[in-house]
N, C-alpha and C. Protein backbone atom coordinates (compact mmCIF):
# COMPACT_ATOMS: atom_id res chain seq x y z
N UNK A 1 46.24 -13.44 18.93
CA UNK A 1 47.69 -13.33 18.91
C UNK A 1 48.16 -12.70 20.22
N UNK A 2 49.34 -13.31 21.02
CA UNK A 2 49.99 -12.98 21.91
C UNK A 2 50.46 -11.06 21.74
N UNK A 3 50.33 -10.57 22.80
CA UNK A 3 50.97 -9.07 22.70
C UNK A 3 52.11 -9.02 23.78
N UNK A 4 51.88 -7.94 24.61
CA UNK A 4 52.77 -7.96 25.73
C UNK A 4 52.40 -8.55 26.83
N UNK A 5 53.04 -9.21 28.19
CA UNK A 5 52.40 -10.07 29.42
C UNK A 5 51.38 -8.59 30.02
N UNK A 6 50.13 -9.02 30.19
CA UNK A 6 49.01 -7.85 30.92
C UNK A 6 49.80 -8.26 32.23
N UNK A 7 49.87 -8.96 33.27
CA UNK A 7 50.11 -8.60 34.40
C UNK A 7 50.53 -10.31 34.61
N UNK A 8 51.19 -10.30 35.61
CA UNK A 8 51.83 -11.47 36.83
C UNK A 8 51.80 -11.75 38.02
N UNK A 9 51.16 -12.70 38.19
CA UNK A 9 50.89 -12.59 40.39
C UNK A 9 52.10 -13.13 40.90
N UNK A 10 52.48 -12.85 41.95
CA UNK A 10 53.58 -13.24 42.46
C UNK A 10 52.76 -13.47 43.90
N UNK A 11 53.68 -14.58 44.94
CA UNK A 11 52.87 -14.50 45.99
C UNK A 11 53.66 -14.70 46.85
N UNK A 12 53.32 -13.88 47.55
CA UNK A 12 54.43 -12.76 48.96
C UNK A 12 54.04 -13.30 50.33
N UNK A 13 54.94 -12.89 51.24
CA UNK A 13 54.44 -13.15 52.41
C UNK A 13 53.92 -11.73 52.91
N UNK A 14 54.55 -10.46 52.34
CA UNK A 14 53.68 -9.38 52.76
C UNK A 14 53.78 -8.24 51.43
N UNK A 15 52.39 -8.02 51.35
CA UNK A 15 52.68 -7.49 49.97
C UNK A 15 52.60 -6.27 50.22
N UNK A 16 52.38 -5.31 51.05
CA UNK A 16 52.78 -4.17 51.31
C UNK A 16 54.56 -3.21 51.54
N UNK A 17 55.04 -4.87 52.08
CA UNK A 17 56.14 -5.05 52.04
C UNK A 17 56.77 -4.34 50.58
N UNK A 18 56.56 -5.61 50.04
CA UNK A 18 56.97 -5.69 48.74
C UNK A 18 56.79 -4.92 47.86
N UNK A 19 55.82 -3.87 48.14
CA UNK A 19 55.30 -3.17 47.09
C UNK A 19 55.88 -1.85 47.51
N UNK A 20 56.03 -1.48 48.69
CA UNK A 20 56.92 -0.39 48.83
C UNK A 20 58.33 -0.62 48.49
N UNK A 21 59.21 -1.77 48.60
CA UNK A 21 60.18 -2.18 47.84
C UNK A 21 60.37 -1.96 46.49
N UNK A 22 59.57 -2.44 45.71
CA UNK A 22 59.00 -1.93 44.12
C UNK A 22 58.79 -0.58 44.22
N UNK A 23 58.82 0.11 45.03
CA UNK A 23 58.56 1.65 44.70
C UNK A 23 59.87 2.44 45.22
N UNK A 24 60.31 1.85 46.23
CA UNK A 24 61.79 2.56 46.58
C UNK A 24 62.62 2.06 45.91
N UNK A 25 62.67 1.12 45.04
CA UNK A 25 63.80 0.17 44.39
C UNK A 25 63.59 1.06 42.57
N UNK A 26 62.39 1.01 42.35
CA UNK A 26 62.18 1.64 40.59
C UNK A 26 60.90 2.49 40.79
N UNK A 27 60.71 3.18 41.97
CA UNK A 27 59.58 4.13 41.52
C UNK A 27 58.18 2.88 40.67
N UNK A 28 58.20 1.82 41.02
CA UNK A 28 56.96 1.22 40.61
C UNK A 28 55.70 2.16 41.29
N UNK A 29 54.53 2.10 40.25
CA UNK A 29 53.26 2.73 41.05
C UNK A 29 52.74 1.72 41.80
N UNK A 30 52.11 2.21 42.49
CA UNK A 30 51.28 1.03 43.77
C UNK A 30 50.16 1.39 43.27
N UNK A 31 48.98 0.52 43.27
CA UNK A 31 47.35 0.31 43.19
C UNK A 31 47.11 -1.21 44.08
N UNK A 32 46.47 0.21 45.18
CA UNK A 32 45.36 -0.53 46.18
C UNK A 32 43.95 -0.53 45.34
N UNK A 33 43.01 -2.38 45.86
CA UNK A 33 42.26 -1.95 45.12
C UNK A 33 41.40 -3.95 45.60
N UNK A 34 39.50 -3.59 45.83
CA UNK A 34 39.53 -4.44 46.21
C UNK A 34 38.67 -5.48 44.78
N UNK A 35 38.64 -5.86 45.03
CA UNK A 35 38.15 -7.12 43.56
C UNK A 35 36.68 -7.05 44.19
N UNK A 36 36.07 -7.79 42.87
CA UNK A 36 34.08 -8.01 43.16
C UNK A 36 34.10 -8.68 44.38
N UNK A 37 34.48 -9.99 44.54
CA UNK A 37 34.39 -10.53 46.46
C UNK A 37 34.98 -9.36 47.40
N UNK A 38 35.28 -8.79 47.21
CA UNK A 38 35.76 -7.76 48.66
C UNK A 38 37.33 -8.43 49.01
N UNK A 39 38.29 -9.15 48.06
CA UNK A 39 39.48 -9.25 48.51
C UNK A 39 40.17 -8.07 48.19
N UNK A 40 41.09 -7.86 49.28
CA UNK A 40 42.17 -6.45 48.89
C UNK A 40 43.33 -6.99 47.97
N UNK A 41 43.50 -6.23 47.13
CA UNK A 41 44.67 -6.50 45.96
C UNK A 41 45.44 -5.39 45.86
N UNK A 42 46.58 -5.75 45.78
CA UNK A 42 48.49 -4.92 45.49
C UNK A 42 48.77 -5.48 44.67
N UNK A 43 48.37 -3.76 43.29
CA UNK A 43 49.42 -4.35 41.88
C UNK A 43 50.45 -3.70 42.36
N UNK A 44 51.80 -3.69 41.59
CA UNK A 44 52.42 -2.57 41.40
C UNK A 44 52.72 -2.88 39.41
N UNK A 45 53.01 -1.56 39.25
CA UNK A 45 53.23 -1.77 37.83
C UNK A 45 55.04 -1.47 37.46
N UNK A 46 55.87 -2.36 36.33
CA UNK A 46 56.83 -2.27 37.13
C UNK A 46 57.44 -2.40 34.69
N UNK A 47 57.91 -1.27 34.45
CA UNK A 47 57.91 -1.41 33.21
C UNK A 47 56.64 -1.15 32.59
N UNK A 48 56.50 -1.98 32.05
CA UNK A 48 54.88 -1.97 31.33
C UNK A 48 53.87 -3.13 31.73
N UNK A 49 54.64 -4.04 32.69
CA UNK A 49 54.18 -5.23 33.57
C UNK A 49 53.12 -4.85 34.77
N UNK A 50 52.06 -5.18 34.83
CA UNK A 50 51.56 -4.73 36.27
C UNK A 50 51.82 -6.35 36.99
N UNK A 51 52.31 -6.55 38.34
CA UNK A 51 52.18 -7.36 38.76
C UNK A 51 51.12 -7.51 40.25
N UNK A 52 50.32 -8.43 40.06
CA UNK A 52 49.76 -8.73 41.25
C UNK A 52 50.45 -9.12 42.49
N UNK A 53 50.53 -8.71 43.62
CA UNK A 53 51.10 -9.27 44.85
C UNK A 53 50.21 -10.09 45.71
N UNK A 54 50.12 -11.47 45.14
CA UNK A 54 48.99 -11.86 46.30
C UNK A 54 50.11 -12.25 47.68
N UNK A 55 49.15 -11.82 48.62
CA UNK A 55 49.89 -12.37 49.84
C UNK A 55 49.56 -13.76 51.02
N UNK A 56 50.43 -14.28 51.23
CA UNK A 56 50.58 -15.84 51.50
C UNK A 56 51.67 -16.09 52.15
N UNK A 57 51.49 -17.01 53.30
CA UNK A 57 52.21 -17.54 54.33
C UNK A 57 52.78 -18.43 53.28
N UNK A 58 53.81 -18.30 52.61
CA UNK A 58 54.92 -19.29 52.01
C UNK A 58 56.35 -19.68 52.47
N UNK A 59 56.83 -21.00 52.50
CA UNK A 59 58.01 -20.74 52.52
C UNK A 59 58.68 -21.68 51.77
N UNK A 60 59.85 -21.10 50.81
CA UNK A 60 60.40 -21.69 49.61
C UNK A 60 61.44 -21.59 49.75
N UNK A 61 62.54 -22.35 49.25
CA UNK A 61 63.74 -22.37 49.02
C UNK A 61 64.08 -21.88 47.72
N UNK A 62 65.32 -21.26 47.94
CA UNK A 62 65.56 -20.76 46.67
C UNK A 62 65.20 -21.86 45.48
N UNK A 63 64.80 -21.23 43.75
CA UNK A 63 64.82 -22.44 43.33
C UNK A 63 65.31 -22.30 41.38
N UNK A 64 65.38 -20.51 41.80
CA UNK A 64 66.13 -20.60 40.31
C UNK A 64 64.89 -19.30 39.77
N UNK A 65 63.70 -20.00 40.11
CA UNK A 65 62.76 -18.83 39.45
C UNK A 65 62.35 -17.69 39.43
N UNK A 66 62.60 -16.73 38.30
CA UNK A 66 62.78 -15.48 38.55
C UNK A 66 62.21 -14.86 37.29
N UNK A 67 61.99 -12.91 37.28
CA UNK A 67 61.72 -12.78 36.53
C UNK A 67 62.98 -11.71 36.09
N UNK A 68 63.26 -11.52 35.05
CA UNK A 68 64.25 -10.83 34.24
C UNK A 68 63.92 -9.52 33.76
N UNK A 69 64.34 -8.33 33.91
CA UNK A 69 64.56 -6.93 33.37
C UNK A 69 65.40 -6.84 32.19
N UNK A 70 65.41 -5.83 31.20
CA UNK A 70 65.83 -5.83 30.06
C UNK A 70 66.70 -4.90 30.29
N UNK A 71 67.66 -4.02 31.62
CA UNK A 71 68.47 -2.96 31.67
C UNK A 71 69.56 -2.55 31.66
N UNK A 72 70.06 -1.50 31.98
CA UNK A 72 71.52 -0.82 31.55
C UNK A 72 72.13 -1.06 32.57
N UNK A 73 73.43 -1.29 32.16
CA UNK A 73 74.78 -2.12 33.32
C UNK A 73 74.28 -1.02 34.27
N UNK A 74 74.97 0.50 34.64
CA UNK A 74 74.84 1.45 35.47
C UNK A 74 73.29 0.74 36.00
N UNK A 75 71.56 0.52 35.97
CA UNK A 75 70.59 0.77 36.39
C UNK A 75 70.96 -0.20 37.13
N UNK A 76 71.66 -1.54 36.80
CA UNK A 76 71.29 -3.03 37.26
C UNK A 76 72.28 -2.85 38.57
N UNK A 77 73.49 -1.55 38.31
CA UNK A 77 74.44 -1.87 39.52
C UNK A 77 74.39 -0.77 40.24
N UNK A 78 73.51 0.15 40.11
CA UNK A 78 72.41 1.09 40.97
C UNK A 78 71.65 0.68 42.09
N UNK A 79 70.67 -0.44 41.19
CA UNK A 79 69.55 -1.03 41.93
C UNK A 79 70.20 -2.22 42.83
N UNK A 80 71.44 -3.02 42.08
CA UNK A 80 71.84 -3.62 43.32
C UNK A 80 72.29 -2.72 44.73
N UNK A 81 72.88 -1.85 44.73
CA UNK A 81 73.75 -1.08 45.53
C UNK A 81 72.19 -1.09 46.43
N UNK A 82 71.00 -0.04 46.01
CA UNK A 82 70.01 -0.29 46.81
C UNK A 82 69.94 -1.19 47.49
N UNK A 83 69.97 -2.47 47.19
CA UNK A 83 69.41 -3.50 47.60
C UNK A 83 69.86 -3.77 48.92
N UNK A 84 71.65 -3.58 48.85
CA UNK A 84 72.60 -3.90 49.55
C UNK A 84 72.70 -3.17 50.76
N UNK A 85 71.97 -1.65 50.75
CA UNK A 85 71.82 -1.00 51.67
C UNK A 85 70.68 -1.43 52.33
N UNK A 86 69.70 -2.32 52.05
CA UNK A 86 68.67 -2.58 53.06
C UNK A 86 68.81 -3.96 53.34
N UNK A 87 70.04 -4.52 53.21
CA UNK A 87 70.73 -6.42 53.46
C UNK A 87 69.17 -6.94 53.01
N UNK A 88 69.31 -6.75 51.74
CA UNK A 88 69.15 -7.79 51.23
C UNK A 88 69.30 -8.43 50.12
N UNK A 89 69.86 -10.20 49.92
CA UNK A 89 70.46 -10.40 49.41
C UNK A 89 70.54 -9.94 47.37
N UNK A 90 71.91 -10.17 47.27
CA UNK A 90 71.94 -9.67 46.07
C UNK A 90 73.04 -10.81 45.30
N UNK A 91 72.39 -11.45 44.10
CA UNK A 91 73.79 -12.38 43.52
C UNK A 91 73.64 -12.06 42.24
N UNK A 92 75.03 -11.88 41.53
CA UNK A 92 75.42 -10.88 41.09
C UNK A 92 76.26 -11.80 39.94
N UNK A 93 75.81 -13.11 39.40
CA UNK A 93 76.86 -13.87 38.33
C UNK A 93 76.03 -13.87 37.48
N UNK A 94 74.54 -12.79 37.03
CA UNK A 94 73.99 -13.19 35.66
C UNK A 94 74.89 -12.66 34.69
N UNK A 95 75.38 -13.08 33.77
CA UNK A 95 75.50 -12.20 33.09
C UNK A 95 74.70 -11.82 31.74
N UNK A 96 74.10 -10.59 30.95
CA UNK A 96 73.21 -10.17 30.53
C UNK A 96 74.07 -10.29 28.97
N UNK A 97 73.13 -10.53 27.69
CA UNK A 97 73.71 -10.91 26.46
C UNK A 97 73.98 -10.23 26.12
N UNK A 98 74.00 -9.20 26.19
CA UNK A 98 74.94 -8.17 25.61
C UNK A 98 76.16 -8.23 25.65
N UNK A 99 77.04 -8.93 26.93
CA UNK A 99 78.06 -9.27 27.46
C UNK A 99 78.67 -10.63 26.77
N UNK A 100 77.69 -10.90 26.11
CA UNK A 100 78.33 -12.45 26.28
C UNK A 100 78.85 -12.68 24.40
């Protein structure tokens, strides 16, 4: 039987990047850490989610896919304000069911 998601890879163009983002954005923990082949791996854990950051020369267009937080109006228009102070982008028409 299904429980909660153990973890999610996401794949970055720099995951150090990103993972200090996750930590200045929600205090996510960072774990450096290298796997049995000797690759280096960036979780951060973000809720009760750990996500993997693999990192990869990608480039995507926006495309809709995302992952969703379960939080309080004030956290969501907190963490945007963050966002906004380091330009980067922020769109701002979800609206969350509670609202609706």
């Amino acid at each position: 039987m299904l429980d909660t998601i153990g973890r999610i890879a996401l794949i970055v163009k720099d995951s150090s990047k990103t993972a200090t983002l996750f930590k200045d954005l929600f205090g996510a923990a960072i774990v450096l850490r290298k796997d049995v082949d000797g690759h280096d791996g960036t979780y951060v854990r973000l809720g009760r989610t750990w996500f993997v950051l693999a990192q990869a020369e990608v480039v995507r267009p926006r495309s809709g896919d995302h992952i969703a937080f379960s939080v309080s109006k004030s956290t969501l228009l907190e963490t945007a304000e963050k966002l906004e102070r380091v330009n980067h982008p922020v769109l701002k028409a979800e609206v969350s069911r509670e609202e609706v």
